[in-house]
N, C-alpha and C. Protein backbone atom coordinates (compact mmCIF):
# COMPACT_ATOMS: atom_id res chain seq x y z
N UNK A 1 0.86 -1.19 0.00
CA UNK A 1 0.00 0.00 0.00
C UNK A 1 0.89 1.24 0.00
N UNK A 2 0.63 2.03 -1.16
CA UNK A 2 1.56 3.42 -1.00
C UNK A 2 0.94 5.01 -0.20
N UNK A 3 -0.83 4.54 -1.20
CA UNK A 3 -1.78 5.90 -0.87
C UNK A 3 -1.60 6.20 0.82
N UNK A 4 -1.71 6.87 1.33
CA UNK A 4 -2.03 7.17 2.80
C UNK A 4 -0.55 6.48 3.56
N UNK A 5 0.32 6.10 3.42
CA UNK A 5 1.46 5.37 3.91
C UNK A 5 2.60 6.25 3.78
N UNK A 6 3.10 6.11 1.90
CA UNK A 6 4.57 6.92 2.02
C UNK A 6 3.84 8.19 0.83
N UNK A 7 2.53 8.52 0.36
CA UNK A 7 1.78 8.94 -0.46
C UNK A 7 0.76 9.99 0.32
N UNK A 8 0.76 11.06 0.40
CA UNK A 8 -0.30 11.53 1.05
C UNK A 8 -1.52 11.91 -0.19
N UNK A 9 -2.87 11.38 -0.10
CA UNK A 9 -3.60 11.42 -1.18
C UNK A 9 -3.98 13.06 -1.35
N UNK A 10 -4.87 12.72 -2.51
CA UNK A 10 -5.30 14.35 -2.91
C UNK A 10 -6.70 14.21 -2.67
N UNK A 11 -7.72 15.21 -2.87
CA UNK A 11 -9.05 15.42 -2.39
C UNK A 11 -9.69 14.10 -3.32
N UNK A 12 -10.49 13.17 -1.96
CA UNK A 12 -11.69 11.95 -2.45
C UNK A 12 -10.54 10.86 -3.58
N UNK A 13 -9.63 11.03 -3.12
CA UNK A 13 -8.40 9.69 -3.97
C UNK A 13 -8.77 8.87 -2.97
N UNK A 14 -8.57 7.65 -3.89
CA UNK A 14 -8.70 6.00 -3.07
C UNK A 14 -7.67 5.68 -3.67
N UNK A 15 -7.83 4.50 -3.23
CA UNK A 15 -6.48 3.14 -3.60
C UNK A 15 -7.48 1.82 -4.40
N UNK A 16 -7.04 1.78 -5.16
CA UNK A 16 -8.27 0.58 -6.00
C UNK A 16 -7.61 -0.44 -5.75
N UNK A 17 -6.45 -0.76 -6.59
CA UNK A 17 -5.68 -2.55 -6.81
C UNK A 17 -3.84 -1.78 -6.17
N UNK A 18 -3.66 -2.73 -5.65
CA UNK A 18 -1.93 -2.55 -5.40
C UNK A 18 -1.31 -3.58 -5.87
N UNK A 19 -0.22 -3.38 -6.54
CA UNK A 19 0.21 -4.70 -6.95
C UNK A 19 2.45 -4.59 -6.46
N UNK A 20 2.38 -5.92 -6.17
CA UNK A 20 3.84 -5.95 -5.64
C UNK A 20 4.90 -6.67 -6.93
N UNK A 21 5.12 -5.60 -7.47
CA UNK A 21 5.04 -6.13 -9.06
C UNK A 21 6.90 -6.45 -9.87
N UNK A 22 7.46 -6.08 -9.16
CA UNK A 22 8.99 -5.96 -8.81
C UNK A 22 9.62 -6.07 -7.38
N UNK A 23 10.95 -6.70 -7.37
CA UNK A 23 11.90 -6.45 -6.67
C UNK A 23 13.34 -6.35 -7.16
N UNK A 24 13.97 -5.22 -6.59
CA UNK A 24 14.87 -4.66 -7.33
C UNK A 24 16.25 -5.45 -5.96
N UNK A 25 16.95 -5.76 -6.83
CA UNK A 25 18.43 -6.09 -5.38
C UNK A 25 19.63 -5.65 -6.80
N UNK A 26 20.94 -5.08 -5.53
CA UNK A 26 22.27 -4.15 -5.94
C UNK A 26 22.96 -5.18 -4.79
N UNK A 27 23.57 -6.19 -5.29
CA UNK A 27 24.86 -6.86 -4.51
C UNK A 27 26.03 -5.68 -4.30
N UNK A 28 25.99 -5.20 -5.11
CA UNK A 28 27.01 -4.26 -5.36
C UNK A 28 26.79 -3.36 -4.45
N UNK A 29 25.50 -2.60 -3.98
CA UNK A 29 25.15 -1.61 -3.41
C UNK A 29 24.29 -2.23 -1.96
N UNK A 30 24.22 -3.30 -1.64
CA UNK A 30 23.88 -3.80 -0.63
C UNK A 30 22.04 -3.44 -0.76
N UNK A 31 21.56 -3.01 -1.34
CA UNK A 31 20.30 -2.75 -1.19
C UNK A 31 18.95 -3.44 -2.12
N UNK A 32 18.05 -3.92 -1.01
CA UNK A 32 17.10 -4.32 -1.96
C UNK A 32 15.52 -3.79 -1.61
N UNK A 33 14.89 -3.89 -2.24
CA UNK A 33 13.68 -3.03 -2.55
C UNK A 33 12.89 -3.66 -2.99
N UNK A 34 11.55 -3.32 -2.58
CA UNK A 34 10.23 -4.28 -3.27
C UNK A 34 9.58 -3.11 -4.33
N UNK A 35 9.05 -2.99 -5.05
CA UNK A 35 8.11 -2.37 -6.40
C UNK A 35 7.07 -2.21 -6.34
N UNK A 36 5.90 -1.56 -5.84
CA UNK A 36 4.89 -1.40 -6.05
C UNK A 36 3.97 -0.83 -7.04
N UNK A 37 3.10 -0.63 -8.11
CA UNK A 37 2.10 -0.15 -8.75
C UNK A 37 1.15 -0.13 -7.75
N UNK A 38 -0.07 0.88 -7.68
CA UNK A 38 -0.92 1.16 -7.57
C UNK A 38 -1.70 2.12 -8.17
N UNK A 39 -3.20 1.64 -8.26
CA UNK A 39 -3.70 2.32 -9.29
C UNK A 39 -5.10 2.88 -8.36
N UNK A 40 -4.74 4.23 -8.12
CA UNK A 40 -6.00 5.16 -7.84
C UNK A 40 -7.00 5.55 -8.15
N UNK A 41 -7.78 6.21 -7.77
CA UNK A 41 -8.73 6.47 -8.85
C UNK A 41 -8.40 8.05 -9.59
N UNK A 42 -7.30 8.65 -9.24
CA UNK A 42 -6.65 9.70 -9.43
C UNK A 42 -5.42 9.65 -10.06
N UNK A 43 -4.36 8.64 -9.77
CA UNK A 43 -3.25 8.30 -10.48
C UNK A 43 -2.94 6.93 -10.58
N UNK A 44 -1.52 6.86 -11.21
CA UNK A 44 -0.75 5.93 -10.87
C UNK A 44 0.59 5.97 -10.30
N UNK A 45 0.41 5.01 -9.52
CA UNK A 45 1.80 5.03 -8.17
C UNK A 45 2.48 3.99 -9.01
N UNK A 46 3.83 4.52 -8.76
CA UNK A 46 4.86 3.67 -8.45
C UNK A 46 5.81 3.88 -7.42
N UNK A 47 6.48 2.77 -6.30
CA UNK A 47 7.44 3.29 -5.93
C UNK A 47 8.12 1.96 -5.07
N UNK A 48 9.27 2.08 -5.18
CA UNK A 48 10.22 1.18 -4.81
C UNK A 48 11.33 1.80 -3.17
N UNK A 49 10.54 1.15 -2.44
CA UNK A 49 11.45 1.67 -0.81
C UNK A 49 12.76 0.45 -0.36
N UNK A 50 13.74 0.63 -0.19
CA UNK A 50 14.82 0.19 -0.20
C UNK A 50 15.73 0.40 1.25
N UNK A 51 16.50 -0.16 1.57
CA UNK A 51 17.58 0.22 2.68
C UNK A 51 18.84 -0.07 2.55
N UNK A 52 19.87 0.33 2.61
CA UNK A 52 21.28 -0.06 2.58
C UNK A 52 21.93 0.08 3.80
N UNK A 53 23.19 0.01 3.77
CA UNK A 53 23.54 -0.49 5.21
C UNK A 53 23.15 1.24 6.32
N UNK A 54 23.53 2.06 5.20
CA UNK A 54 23.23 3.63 6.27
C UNK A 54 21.90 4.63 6.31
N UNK A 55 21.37 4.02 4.67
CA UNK A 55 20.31 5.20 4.96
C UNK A 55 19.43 4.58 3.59
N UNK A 56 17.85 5.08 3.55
CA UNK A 56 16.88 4.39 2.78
C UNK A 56 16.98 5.40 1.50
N UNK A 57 16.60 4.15 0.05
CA UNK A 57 16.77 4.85 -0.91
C UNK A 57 15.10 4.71 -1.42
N UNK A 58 14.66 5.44 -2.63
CA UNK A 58 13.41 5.19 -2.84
C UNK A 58 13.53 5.53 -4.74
N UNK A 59 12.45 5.12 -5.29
CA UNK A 59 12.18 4.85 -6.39
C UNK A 59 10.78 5.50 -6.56
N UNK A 60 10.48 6.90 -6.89
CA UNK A 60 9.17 7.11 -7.30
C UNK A 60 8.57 7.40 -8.29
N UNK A 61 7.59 7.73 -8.99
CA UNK A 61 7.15 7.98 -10.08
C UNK A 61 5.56 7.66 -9.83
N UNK A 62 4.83 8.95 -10.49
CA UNK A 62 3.40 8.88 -10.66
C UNK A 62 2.82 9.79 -11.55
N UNK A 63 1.63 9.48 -12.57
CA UNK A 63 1.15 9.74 -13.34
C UNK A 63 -0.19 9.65 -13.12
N UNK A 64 -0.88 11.39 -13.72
CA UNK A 64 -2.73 11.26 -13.27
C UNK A 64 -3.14 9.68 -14.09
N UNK A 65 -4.00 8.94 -13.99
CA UNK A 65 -4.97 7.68 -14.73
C UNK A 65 -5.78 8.18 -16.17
N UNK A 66 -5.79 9.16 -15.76
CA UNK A 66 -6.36 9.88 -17.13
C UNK A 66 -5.88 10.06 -18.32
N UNK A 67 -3.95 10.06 -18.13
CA UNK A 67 -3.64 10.42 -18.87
C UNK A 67 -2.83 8.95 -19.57
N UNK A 68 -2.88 8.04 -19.14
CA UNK A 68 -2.32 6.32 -19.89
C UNK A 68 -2.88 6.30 -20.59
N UNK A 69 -2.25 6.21 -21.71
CA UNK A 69 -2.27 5.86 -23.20
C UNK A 69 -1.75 4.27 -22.96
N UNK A 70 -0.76 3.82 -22.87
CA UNK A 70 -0.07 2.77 -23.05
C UNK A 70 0.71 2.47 -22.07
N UNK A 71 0.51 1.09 -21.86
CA UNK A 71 1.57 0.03 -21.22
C UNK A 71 1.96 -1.18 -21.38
N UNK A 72 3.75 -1.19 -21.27
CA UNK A 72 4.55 -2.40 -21.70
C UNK A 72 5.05 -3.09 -20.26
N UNK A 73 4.42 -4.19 -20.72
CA UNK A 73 5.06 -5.02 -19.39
C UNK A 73 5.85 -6.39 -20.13
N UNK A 74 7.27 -6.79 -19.46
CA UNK A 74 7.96 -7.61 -19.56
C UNK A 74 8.80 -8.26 -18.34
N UNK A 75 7.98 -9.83 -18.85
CA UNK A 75 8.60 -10.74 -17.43
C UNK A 75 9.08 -11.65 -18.64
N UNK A 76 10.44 -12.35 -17.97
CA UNK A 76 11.22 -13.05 -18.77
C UNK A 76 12.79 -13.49 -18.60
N UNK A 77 13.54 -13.53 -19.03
CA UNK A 77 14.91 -14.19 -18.72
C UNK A 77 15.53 -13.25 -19.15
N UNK A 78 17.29 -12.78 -18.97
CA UNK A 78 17.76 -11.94 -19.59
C UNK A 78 18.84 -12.70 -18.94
N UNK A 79 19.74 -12.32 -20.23
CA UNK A 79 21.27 -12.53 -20.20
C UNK A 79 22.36 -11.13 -19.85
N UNK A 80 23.40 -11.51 -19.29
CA UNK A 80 24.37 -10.54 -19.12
C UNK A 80 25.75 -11.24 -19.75
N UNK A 81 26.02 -10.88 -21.40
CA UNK A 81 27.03 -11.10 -21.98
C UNK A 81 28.11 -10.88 -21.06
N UNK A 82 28.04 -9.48 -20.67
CA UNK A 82 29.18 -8.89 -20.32
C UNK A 82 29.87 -10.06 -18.98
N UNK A 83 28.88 -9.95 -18.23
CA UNK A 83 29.79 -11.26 -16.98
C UNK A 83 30.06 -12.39 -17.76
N UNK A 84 29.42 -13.15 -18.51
CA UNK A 84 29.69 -14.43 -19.19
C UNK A 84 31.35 -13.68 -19.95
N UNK A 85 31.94 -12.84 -20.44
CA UNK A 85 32.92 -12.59 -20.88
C UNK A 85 34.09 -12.46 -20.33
N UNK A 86 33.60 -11.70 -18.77
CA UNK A 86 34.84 -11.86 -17.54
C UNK A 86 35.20 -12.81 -16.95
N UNK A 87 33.69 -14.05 -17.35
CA UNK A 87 33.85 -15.39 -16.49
C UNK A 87 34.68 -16.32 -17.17
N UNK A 88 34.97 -16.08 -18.85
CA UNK A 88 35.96 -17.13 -19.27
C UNK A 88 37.18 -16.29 -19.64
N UNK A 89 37.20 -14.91 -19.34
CA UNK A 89 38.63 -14.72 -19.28
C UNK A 89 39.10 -15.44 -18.03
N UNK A 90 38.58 -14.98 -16.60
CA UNK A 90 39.01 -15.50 -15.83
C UNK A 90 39.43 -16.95 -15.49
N UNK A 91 38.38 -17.46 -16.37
CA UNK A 91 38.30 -18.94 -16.38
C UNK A 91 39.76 -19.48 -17.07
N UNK A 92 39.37 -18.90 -17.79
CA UNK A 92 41.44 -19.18 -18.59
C UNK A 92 42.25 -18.91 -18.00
N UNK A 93 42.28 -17.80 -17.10
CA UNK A 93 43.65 -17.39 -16.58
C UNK A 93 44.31 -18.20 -15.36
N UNK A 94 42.42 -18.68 -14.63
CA UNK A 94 43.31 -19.84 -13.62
C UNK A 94 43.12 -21.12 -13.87
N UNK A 95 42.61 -21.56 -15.28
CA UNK A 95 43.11 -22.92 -15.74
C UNK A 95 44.71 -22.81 -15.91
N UNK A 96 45.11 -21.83 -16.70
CA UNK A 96 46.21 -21.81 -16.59
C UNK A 96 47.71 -21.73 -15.62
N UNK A 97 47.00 -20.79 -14.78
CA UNK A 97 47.75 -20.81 -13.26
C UNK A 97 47.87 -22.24 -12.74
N UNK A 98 46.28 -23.17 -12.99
CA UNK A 98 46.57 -24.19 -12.09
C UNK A 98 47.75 -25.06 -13.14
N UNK A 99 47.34 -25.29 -14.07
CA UNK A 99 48.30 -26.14 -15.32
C UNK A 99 50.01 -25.86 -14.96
N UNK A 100 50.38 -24.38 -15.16
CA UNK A 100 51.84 -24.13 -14.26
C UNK A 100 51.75 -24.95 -13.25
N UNK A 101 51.09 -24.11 -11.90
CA UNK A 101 51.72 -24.93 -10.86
C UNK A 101 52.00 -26.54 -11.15
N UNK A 102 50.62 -27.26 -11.44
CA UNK A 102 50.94 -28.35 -11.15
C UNK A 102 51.86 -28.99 -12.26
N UNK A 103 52.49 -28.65 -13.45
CA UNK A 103 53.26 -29.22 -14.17
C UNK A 103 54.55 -29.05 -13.61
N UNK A 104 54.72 -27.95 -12.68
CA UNK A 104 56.02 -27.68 -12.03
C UNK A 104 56.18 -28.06 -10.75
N UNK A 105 55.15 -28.99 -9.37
CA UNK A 105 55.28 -29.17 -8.62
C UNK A 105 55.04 -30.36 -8.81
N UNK A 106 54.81 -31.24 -10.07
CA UNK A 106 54.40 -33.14 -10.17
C UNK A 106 54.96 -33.05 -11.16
N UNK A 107 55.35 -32.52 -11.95
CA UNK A 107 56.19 -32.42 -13.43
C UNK A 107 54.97 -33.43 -14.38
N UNK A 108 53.96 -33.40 -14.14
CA UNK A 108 53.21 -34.45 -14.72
C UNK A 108 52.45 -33.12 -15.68
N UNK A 109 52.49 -33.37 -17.00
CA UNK A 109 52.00 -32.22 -17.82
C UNK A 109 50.29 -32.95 -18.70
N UNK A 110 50.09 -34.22 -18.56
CA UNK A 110 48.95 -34.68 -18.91
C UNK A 110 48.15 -34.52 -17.34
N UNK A 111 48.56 -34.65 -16.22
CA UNK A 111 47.34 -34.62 -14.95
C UNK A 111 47.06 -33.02 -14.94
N UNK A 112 47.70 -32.14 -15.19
CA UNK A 112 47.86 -30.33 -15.16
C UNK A 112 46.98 -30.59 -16.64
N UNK A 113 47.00 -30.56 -17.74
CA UNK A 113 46.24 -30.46 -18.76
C UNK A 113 44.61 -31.05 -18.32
N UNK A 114 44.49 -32.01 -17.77
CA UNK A 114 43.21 -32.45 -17.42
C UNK A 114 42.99 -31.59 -16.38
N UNK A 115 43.20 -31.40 -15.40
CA UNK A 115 42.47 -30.26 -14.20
C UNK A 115 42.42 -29.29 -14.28
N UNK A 116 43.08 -28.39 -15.33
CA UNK A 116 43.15 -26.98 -15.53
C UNK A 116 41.99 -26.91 -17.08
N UNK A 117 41.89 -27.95 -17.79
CA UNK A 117 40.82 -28.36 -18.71
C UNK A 117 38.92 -27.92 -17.86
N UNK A 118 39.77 -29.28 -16.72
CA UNK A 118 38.07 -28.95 -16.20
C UNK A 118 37.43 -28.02 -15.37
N UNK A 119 38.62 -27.04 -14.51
CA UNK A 119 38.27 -25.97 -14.02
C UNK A 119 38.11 -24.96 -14.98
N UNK A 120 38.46 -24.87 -16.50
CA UNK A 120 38.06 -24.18 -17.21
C UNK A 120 36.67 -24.36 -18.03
N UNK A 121 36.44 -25.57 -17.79
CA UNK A 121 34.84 -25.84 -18.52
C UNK A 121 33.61 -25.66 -17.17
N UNK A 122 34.30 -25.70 -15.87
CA UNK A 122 33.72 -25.95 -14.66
C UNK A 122 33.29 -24.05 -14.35
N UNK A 123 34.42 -23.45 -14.56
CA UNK A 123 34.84 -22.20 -14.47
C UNK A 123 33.04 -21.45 -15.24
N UNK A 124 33.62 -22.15 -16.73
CA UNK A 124 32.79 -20.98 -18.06
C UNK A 124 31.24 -21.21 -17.30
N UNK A 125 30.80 -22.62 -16.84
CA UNK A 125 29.43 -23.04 -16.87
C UNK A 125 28.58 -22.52 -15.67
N UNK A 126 29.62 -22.35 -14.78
CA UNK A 126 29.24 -21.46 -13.72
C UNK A 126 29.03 -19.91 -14.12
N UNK A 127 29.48 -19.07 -14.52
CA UNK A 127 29.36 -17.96 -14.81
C UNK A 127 28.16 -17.78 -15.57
N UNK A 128 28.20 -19.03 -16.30
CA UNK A 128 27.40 -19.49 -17.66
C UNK A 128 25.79 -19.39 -16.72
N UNK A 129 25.26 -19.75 -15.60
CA UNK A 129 24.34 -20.31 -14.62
C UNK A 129 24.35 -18.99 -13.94
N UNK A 130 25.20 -17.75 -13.38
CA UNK A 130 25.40 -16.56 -12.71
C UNK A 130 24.56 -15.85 -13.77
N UNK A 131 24.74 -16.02 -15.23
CA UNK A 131 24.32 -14.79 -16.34
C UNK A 131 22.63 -15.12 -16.64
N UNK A 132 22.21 -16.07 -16.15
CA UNK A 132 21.12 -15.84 -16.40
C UNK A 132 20.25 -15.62 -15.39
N UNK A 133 19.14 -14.79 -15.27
CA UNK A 133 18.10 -14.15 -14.48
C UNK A 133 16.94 -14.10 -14.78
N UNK A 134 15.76 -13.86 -14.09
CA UNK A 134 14.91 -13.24 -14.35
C UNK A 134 14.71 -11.93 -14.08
N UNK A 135 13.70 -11.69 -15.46
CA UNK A 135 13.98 -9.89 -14.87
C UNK A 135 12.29 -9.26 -15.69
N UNK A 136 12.35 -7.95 -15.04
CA UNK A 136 11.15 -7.94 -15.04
C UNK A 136 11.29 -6.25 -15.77
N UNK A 137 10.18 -6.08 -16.63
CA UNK A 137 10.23 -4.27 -17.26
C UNK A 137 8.74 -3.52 -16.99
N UNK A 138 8.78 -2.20 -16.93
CA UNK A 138 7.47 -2.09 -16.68
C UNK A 138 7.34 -0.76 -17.55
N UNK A 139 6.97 -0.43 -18.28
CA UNK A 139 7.00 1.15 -19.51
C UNK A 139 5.89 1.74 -19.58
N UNK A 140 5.13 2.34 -18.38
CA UNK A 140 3.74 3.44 -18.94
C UNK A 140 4.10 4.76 -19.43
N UNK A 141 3.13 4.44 -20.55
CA UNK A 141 3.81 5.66 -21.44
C UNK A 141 2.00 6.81 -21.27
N UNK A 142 2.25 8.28 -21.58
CA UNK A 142 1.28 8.77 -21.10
C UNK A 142 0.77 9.18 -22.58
N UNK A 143 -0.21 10.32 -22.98
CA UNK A 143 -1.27 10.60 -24.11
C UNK A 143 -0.18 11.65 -24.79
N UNK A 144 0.44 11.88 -24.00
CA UNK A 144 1.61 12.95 -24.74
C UNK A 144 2.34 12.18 -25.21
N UNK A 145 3.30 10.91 -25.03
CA UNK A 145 4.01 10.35 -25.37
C UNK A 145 5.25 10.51 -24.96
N UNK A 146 5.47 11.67 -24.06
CA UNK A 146 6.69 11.62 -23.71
C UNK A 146 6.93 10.82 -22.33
N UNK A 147 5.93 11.41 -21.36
CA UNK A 147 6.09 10.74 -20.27
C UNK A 147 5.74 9.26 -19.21
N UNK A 148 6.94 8.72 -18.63
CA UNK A 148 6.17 7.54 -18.04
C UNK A 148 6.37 7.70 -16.48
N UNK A 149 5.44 6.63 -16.14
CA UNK A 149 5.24 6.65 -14.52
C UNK A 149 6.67 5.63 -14.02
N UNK A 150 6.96 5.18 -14.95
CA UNK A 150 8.11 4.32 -14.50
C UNK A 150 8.78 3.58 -15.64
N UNK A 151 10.41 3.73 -15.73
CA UNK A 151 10.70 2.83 -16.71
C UNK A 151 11.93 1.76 -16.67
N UNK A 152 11.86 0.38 -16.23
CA UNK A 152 12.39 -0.17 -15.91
C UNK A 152 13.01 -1.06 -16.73
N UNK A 153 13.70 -0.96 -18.12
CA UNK A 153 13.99 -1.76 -19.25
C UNK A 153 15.49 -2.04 -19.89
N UNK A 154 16.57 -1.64 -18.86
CA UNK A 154 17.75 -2.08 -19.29
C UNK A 154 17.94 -3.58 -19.74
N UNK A 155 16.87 -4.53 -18.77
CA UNK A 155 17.16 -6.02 -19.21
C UNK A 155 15.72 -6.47 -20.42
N UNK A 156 15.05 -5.68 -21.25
CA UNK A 156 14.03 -5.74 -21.66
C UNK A 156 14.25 -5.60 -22.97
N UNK A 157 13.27 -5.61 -24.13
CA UNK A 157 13.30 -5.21 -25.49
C UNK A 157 12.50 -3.61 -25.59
N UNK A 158 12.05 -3.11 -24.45
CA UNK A 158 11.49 -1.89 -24.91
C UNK A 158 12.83 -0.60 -25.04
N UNK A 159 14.24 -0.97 -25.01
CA UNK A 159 14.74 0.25 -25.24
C UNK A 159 15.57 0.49 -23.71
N UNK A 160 15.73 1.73 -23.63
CA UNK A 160 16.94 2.17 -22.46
C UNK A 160 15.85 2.42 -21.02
N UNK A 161 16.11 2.14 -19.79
CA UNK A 161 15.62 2.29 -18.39
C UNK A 161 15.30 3.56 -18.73
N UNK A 162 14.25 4.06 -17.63
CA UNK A 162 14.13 5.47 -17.37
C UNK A 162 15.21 6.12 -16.65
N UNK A 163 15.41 5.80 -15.38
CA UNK A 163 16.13 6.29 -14.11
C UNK A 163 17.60 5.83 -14.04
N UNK A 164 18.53 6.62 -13.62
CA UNK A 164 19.92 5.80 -12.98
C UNK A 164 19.30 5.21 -12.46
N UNK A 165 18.94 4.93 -11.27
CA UNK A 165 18.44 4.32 -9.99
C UNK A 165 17.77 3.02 -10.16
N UNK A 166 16.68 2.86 -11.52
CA UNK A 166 16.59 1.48 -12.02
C UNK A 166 17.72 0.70 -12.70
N UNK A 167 18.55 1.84 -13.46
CA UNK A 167 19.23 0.84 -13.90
C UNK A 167 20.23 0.15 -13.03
N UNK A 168 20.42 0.79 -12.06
CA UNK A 168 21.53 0.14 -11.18
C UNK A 168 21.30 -0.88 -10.77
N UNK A 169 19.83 -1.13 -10.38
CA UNK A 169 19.33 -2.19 -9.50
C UNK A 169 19.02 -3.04 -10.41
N UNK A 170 18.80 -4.59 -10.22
CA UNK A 170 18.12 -5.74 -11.05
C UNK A 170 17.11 -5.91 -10.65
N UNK A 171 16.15 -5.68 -11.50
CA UNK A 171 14.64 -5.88 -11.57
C UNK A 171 14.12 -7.01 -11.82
N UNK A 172 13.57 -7.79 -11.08
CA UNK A 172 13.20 -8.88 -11.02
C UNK A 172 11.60 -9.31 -11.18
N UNK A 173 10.76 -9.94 -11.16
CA UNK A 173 9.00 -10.23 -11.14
C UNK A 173 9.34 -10.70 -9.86
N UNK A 174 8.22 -9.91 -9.24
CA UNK A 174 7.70 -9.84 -8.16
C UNK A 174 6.27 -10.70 -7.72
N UNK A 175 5.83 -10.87 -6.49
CA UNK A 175 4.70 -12.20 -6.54
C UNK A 175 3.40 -11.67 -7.17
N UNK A 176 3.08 -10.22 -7.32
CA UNK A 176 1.87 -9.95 -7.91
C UNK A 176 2.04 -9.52 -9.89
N UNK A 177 3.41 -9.94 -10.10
CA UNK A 177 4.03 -9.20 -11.64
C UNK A 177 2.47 -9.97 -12.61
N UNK A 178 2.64 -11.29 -12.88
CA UNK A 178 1.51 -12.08 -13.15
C UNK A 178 -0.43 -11.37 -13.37
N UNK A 179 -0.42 -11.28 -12.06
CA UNK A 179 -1.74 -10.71 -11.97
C UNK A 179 -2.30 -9.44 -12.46
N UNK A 180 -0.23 -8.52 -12.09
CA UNK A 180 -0.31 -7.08 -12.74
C UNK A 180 -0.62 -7.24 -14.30
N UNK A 181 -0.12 -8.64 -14.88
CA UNK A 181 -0.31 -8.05 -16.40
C UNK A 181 -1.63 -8.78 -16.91
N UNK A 182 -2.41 -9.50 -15.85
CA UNK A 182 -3.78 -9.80 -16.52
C UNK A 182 -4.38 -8.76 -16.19
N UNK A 183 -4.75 -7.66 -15.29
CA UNK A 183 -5.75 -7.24 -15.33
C UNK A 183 -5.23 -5.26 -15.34
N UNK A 184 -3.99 -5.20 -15.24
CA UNK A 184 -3.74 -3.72 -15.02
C UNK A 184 -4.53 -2.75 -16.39
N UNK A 185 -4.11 -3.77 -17.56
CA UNK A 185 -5.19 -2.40 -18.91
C UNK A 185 -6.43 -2.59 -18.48
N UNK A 186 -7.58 -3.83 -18.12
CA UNK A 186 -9.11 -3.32 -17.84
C UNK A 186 -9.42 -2.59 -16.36
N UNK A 187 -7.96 -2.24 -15.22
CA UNK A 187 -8.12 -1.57 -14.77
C UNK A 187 -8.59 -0.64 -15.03
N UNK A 188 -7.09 0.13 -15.54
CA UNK A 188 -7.17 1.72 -16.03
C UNK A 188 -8.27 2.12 -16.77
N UNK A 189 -8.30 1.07 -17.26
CA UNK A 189 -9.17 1.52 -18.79
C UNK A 189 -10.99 1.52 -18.05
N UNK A 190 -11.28 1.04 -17.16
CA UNK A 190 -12.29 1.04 -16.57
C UNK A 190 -12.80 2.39 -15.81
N UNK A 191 -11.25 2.51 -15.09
CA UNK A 191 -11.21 4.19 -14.00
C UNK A 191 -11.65 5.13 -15.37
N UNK A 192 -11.13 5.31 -16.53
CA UNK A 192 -11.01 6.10 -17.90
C UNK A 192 -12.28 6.57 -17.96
N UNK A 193 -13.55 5.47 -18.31
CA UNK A 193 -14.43 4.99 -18.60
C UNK A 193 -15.68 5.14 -17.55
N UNK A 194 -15.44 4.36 -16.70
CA UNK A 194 -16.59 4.57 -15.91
C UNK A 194 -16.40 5.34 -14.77
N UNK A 195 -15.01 5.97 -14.28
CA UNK A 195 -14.90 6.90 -13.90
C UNK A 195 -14.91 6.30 -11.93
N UNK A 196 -15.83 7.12 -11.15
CA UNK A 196 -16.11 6.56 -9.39
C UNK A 196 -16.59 4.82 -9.84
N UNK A 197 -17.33 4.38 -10.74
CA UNK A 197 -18.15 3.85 -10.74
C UNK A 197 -17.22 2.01 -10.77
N UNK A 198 -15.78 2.46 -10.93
CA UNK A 198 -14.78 1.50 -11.08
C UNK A 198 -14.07 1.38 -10.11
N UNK A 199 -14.40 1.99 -9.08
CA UNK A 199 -13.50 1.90 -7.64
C UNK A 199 -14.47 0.57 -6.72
N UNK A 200 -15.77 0.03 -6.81
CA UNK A 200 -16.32 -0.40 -6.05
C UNK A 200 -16.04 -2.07 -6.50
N UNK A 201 -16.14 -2.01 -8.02
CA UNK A 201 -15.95 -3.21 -9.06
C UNK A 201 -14.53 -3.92 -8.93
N UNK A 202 -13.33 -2.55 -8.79
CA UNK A 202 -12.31 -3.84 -8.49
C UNK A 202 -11.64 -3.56 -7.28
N UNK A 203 -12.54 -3.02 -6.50
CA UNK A 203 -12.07 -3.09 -4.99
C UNK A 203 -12.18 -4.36 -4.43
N UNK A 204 -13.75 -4.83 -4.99
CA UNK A 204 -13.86 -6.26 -4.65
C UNK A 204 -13.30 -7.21 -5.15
């Protein structure tokens, strides 16, 4: 729940559907964060609350409901070439380290060819198992076309993240991502449409 929590509403705003639709984690940055959408009968929320070891980071973005034109949602797998590339340099460098040592401390150059072989195939397949993820995008785009409530797509096909701040973090599907993408367009598109008369329909 964002409305009334970290959100102070505006005159006769409700909270219709909340959805927990991402989680973002930074190994690198020690911090992880859950994702929320919510859809008002006044806007749309997004926002991602986070902690690191000294102080809380946040992720916001919101857009009136009136004004969604369009939304891209992507749940799916994504690769990171780039680590798979550091993982078999590295992978070579200490097959090879091990192959020295041990050809020079057993003088045996076929037992060093086999163990420095399989820490290098052992090496690539691991990295190989590190590079893949799930990851999750979320792109509302508004009637102008320029603006979105959130754009989370460095690991996606819609194009470049909105924010530093997403891109830093890995975006992941979250336990409500699913549900967000069956029903979030006859949300909106309902608030659009029938206006108060869509707050009672999917409240329940």
């Amino acid at each position: 729940m964002i409305l009334g929590q970290s959100v102070t509403p505006c005159e006769g705003e409700v909270s219709i559907k909340s959805y927990q639709c991402t989680q973002f984690n930074s190994k690198v940055f020690g911090i992880k964060a859950n994702g929320f959408l919510e859809v008002t009968n006044k806007r749309l929320l997004f926002q991602a609350l986070g902690k690191d070891i000294s102080s809380w980071s946040v992720i916001h973005s919101e857009v009136a409901v009136a004004d969604v034109s369009e939304i891209k949602i992507y749940k799916g797998s994504s690769f990171n070439i780039l680590l798979l590339i550091i993982g078999i340099i590295l992978s070579l460098f200490a097959a090879s380290v091990i192959k020295a040592i041990l050809s020079f401390t057993m003088n045996s150059g076929g037992l060093g060819t086999f163990i420095s072989f399989a820490i290098l195939v052992g090496g690539i397949y691991w990295f190989y198992t590190k590079c893949r993820k799930e990851a999750f995008s979320l792109v509302v785009q508004t009637k102008g076309g320029s603006g979105k409530v959130v754009s989370i797509a460095g690991l996606s096909p819609f194009g470049e993240g909105g924010s530093v701040a997403s891109k830093a973090l890995q975006a992941e599907p979250g336990p409500d991502s699913e549900l967000l993408f069956k029903e979030i367009g006859a949300v909106v598109s309902d608030i659009q449409n029938l206006g108060e008369n869509a707050i009672e329909k999917w409240k329940k």
